[in-house]
Protein backbone atom coordinates (compact mmCIF):
# COMPACT_ATOMS: atom_id res chain seq x y z
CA UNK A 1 -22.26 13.24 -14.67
CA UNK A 2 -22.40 14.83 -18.05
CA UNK A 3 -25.92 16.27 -19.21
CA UNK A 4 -26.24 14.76 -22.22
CA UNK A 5 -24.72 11.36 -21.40
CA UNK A 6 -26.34 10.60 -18.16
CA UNK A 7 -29.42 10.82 -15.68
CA UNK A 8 -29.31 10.77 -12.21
CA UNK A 9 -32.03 10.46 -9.90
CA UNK A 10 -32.03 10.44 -5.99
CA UNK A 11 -34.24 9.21 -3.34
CA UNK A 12 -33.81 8.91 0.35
CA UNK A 13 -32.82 5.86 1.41
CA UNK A 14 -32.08 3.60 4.97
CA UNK A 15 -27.94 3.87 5.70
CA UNK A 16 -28.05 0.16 4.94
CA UNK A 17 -27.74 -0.11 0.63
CA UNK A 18 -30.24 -1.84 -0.90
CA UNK A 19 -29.04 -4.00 -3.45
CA UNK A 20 -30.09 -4.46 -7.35
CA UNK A 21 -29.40 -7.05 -9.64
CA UNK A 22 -30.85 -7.32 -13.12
CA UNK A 23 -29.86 -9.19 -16.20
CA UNK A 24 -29.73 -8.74 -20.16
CA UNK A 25 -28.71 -10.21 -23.20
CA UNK A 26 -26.53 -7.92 -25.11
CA UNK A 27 -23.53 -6.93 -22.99
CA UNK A 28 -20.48 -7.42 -24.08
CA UNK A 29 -18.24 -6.88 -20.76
CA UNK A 30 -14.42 -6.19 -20.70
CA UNK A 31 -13.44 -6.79 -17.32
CA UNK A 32 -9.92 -5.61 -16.00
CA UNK A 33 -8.28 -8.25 -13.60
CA UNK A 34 -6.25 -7.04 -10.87
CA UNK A 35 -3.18 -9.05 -9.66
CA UNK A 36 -0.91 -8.45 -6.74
CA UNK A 37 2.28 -11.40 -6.06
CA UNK A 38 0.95 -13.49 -8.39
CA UNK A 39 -2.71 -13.92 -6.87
CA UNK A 40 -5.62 -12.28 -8.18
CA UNK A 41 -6.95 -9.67 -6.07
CA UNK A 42 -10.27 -9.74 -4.38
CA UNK A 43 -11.79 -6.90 -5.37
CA UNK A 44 -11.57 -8.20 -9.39
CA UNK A 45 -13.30 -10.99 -8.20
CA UNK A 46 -16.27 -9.09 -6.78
CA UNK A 47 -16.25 -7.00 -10.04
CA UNK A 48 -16.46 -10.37 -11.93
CA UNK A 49 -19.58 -10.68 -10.41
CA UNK A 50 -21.20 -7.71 -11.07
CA UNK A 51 -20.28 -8.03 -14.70
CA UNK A 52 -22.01 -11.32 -14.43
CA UNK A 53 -25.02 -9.94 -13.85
CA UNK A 54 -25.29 -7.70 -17.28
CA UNK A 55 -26.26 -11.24 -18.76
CA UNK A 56 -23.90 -11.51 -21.81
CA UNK A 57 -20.26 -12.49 -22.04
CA UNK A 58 -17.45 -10.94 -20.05
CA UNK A 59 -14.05 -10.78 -21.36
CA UNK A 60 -11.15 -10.54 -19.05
CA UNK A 61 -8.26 -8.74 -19.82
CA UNK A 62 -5.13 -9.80 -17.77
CA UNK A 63 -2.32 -6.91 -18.13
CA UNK A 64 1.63 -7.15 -17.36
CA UNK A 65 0.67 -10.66 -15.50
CA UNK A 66 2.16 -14.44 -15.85
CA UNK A 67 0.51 -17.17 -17.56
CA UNK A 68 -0.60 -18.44 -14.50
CA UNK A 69 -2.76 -15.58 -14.01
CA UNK A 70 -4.28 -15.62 -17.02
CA UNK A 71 -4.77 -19.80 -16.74
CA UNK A 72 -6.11 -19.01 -13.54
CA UNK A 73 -8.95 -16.38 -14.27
CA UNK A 74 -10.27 -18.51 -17.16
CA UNK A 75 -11.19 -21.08 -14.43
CA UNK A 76 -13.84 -18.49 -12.88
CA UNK A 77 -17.63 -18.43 -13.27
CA UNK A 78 -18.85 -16.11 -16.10
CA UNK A 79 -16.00 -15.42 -17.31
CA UNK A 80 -16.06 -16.39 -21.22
CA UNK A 81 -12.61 -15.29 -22.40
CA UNK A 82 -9.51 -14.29 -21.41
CA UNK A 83 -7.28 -11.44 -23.24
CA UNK A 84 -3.60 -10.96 -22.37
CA UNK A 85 -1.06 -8.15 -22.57
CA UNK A 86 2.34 -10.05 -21.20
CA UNK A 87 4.42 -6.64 -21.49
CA UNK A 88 6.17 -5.77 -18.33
CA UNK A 89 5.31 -2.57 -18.72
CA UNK A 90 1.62 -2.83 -17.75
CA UNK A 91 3.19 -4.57 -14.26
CA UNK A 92 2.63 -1.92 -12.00
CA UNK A 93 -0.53 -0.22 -13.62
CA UNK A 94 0.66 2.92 -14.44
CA UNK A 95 -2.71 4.64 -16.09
CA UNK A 96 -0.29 6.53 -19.28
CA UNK A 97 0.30 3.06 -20.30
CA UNK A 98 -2.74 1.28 -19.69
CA UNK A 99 -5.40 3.20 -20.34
CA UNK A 100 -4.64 3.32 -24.14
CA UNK A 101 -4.30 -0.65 -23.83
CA UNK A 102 -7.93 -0.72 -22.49
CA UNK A 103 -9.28 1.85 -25.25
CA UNK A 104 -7.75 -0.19 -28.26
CA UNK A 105 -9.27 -3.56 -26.56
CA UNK A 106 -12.57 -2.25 -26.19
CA UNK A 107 -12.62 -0.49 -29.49
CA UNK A 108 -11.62 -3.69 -31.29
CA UNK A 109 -13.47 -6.11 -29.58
CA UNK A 110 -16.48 -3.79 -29.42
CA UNK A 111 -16.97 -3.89 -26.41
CA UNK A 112 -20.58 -2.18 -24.69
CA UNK A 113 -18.92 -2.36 -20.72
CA UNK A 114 -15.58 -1.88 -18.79
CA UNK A 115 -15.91 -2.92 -15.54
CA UNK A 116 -12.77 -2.89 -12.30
CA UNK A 117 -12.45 -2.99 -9.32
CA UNK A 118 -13.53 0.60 -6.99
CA UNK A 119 -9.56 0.53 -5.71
CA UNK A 120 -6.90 2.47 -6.20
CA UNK A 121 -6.00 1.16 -9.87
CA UNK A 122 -9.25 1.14 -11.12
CA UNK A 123 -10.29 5.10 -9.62
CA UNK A 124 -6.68 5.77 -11.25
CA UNK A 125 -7.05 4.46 -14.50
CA UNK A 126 -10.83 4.14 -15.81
CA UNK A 127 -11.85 7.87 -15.55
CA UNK A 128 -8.71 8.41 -17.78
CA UNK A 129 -10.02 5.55 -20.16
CA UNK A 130 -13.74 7.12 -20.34
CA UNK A 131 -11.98 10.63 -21.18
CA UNK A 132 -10.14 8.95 -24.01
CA UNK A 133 -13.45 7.27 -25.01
CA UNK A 134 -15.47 10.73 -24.25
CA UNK A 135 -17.70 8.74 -22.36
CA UNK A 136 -19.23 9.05 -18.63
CA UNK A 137 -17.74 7.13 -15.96
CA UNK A 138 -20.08 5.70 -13.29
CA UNK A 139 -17.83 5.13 -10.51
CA UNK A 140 -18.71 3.23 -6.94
CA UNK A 141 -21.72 1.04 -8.05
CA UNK A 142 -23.41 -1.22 -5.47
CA UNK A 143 -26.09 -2.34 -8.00
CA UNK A 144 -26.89 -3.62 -11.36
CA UNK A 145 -30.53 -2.83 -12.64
CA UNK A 146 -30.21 -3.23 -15.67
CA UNK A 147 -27.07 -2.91 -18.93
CA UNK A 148 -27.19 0.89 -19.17
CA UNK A 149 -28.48 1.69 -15.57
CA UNK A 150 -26.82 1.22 -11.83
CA UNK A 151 -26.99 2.12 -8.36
CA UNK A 152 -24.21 3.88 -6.30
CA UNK A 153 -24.34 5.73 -3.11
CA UNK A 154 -23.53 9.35 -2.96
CA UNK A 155 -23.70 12.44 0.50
CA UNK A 156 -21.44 9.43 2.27
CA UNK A 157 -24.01 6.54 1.32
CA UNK A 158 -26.66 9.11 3.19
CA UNK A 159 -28.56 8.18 -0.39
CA UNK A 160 -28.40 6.16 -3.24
CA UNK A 161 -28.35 7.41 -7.32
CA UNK A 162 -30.13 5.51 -9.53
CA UNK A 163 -27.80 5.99 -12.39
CA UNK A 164 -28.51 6.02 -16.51
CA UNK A 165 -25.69 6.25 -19.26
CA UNK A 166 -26.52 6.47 -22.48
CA UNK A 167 -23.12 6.38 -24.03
CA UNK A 168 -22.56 3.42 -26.16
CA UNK A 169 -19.56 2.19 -23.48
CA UNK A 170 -20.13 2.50 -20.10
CA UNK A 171 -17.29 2.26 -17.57
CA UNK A 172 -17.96 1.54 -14.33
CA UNK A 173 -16.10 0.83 -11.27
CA UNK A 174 -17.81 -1.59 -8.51
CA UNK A 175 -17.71 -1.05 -4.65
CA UNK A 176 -16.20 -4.34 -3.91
CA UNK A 177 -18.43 -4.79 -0.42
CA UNK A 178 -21.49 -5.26 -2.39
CA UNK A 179 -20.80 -8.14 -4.64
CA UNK A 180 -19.85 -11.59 -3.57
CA UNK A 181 -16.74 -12.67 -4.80
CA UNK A 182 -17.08 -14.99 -7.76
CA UNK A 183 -15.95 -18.61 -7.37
CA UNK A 184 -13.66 -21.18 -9.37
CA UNK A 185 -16.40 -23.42 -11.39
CA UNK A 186 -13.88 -26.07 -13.72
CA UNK A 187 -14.60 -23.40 -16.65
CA UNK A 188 -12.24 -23.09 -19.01
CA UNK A 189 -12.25 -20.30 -20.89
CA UNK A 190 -10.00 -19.50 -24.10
CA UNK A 191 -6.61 -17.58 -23.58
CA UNK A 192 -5.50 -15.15 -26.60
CA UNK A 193 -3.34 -12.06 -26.94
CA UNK A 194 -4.66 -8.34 -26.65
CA UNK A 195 -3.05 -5.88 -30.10
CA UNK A 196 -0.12 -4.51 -29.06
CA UNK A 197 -0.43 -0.93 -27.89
CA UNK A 198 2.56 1.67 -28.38
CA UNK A 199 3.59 2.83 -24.74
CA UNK A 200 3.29 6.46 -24.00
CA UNK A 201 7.03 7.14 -22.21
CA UNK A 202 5.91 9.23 -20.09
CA UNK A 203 6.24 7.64 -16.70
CA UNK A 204 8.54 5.26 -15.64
CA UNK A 205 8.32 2.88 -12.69
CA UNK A 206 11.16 3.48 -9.92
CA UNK A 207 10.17 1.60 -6.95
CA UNK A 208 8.11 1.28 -3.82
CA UNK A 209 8.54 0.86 0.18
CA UNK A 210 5.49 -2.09 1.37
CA UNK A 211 5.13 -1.85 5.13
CA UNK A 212 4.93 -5.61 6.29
CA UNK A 213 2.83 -6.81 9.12
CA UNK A 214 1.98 -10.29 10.32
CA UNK A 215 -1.56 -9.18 10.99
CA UNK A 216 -4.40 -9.15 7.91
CA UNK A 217 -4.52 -7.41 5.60
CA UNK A 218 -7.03 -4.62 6.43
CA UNK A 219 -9.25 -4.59 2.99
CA UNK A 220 -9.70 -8.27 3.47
CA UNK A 221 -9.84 -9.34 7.12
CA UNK A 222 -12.54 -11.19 8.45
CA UNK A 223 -12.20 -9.28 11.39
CA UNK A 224 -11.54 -5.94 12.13
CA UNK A 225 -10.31 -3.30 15.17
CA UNK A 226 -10.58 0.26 14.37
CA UNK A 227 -9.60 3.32 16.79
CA UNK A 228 -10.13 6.68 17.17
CA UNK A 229 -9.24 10.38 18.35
CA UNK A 230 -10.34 8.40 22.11
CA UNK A 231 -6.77 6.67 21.60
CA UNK A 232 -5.54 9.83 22.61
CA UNK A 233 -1.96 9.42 20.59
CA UNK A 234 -0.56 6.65 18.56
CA UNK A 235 1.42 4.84 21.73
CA UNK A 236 -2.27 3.60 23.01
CA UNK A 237 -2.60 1.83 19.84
CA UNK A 238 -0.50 -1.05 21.32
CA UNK A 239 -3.52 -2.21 22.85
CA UNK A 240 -5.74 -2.54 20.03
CA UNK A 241 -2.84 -4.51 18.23
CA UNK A 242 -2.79 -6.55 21.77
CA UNK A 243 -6.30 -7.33 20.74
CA UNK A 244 -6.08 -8.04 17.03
CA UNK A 245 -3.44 -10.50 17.99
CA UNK A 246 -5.65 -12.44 20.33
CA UNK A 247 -8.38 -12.08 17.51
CA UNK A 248 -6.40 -12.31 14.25
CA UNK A 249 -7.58 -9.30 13.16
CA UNK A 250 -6.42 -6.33 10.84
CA UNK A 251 -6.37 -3.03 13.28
CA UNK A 252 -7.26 0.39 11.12
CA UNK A 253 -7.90 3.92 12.38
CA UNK A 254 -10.80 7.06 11.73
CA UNK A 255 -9.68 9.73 9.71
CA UNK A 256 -9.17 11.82 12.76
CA UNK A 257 -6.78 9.46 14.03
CA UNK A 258 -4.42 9.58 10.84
CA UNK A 259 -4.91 13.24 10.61
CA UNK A 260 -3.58 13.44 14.12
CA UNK A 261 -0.73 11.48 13.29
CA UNK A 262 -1.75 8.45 15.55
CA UNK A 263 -1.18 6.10 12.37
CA UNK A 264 -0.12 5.58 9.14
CA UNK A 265 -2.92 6.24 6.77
CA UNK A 266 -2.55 3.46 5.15
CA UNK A 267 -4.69 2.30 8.01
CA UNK A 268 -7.29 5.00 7.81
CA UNK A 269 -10.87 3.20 7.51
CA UNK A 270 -13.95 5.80 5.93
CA UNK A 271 -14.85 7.59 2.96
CA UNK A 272 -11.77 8.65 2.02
CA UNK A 273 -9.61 5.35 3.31
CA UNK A 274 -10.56 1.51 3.09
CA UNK A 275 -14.01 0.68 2.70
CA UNK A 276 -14.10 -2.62 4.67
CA UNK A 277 -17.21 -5.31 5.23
CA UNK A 278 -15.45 -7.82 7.78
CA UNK A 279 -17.50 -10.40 10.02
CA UNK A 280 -16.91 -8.12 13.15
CA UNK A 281 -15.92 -4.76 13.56
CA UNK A 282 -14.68 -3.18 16.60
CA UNK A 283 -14.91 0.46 17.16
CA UNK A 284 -13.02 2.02 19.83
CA UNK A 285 -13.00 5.46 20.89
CA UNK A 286 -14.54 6.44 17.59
CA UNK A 287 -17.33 8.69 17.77
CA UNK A 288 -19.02 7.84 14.39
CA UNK A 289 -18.73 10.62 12.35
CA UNK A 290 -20.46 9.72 8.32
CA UNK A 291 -17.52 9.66 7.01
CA UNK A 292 -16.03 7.14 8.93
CA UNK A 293 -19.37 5.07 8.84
CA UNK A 294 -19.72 4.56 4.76
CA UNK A 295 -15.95 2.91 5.51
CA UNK A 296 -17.43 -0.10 7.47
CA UNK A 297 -21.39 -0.13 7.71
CA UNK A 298 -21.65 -3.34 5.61
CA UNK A 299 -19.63 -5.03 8.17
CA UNK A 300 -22.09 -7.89 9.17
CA UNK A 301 -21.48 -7.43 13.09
CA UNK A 302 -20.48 -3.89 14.58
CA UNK A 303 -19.14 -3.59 18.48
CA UNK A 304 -18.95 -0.17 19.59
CA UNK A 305 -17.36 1.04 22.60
CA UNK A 306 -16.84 4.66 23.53
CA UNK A 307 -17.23 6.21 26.72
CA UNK A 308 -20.14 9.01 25.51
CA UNK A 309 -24.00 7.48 25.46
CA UNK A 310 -24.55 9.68 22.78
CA UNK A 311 -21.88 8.90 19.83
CA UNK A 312 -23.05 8.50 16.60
CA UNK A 313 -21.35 5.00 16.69
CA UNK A 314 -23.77 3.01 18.59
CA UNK A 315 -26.61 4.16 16.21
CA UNK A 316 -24.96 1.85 13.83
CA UNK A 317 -23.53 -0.82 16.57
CA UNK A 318 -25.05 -4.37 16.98
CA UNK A 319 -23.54 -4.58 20.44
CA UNK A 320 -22.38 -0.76 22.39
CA UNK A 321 -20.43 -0.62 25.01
CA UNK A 322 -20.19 2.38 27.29
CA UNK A 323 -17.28 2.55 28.89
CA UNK A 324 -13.36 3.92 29.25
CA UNK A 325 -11.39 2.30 26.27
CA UNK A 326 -8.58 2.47 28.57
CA UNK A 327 -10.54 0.38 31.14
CA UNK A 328 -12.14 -2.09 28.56
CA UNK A 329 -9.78 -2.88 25.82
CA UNK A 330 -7.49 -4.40 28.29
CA UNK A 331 -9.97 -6.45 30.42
CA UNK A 332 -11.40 -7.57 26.84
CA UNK A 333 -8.03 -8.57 25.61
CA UNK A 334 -7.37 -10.67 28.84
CA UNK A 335 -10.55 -12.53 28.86
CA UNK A 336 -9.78 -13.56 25.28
């Protein structure tokens, strides 16, 4: 955080986030909506309600998507207008062409906010925007407290930073585990085109490979199965993809499990992977490490089981089993 932009103070704190909400009157909000297949992701939505609570209006700004989109947004609590950039060439979110988009909208419109999503667009393309700007970017929040002031967790959500900007924009980027999602309310807010914005030419799109899995997806499942360096190699995974079948559940991995080339990371659940907040996760034969815990400690119901007493893991775990994965995944996955 830059000196003379920003504040930071620190206290000590429970691993569990506290959460702050405050409101105001003078925000002006620019919120960048995230769409994937023609569907508005999730994590937009949760950001939509963090915006909400600056008091104000929030403008949403609907880049290289279909009417539809657009039509579709505008229907959504808080939101008071919607701005949109139909250009192809925002599609894919490529942050040479769309940060300038969001500096000329939020210089024209005046704008006091930008708020996105804490995913990989908005970590790509908002610290880019508050360069441009020359501006601090609060990244992560968890909390609102007030329009120039928010909470975020920092040392692996070990504490929390009671963050103040004083720069006349602030950009912020919102953890999407600690917002509800906002919710379709009949509103109808007003559609009109964002200025036109020379592209930069500097990168061009080529293409990219999706792995495809009947399972859900792993950001958004309900329900979640996670293992560990315990697996032993990637071959034992079958069984925890025996169980998410039974279960319907997304199945991700510890970092030490990617790095051991167990899984893809695209799997990889932690501080430096998919911060997830399912109904139930299942931890097997992961030992707990804080990295791995600021991925999933919001989850609302954590099983644990792991053949060491002592792992980290059941510190956090509603409900610990001690026992031989190897020996309990399968006799779990045939009572289900």
């Amino acid at each position: 955080m830059l000196a003379n932009t920003a504040r930071t103070f620190v206290k000590a704190r429970p691993l569990f986030a506290q959460r702050f909400y405050a409101t105001g009157a003078g925000a002006n909000t620019l919120l960048i909506v995230e769409h994937k297949d023609g569907a508005i992701t999730g994590a937009t939505l949760n950001a939509l309600t963090a915006a909400s609570k600056l008091g104000g209006s929030v403008t949403a700004l609907v880049a290289g998507g279909d009417d539809a989109i657009a039509q579709s947004i505008a229907k959504y609590t808080g939101v008071s207008k919607v701005l949109t950039a139909s250009d192809a060439a925002y599609s894919k979110n490529l942050p040479e062409d769309l940060a300038p988009l969001l500096v000329e909208v939020t210089k024209s419109n005046n704008f006091t906010h930008v708020f996105a999503g804490h995913t990989a667009v908005g970590k790509n393309v908002l610290p880019r925007v508050a360069a441009l700007l020359d501006v601090a970017a609060v990244s992560d929040i968890t909390g609102v407290e007030s329009e120039d002031t928010f909470v975020r967790p920092i040392y692996a959500g070990n504490a929390i930073a009671t963050v103040k900007s004083n720069d006349n924009v602030k950009i912020v980027t919102v953890r999407g585990t600690a917002f509800e999602a906002a919710q379709e309310s009949g509103n109808n807010a007003a559609v009109e085109a964002a200025p036109e914005v020379a592209k930069s030419g500097v990168t061009e799109w080529i293409g990219e490979e999706i792995q495809k899995s009947d399972r859900p997806d792993l950001g958004t499942a309900n329900r979640v199965i996670s293992g560990g360096r315990g697996m032993k190699n990637g071959d034992n995974f079958k069984l925890l993809y025996d169980m998410a079948d039974k279960m319907g559940a997304a199945v991700g991995a510890s970092r030490a499990a990617v790095d051991a080339g167990f899984v893809d990371n695209s799997l990889q659940v932690g501080q430096t992977g998919k911060i997830v907040a399912p109904e139930l996760y299942v931890a097997v034969g992961i030992s707990g490490a804080i990295q791995h815990l600021a991925g999933m400690k919001d989850s609302k119901t954590i099983v644990a089981i792991n053949k060491d007493a002592d792992a980290p893991i059941f510190q956090v775990a509603d409900y610990g089993l001690v026992e031989d994965l190897f020996k309990a995944v399968p006799e779990i996955t045939e009572k289900l």
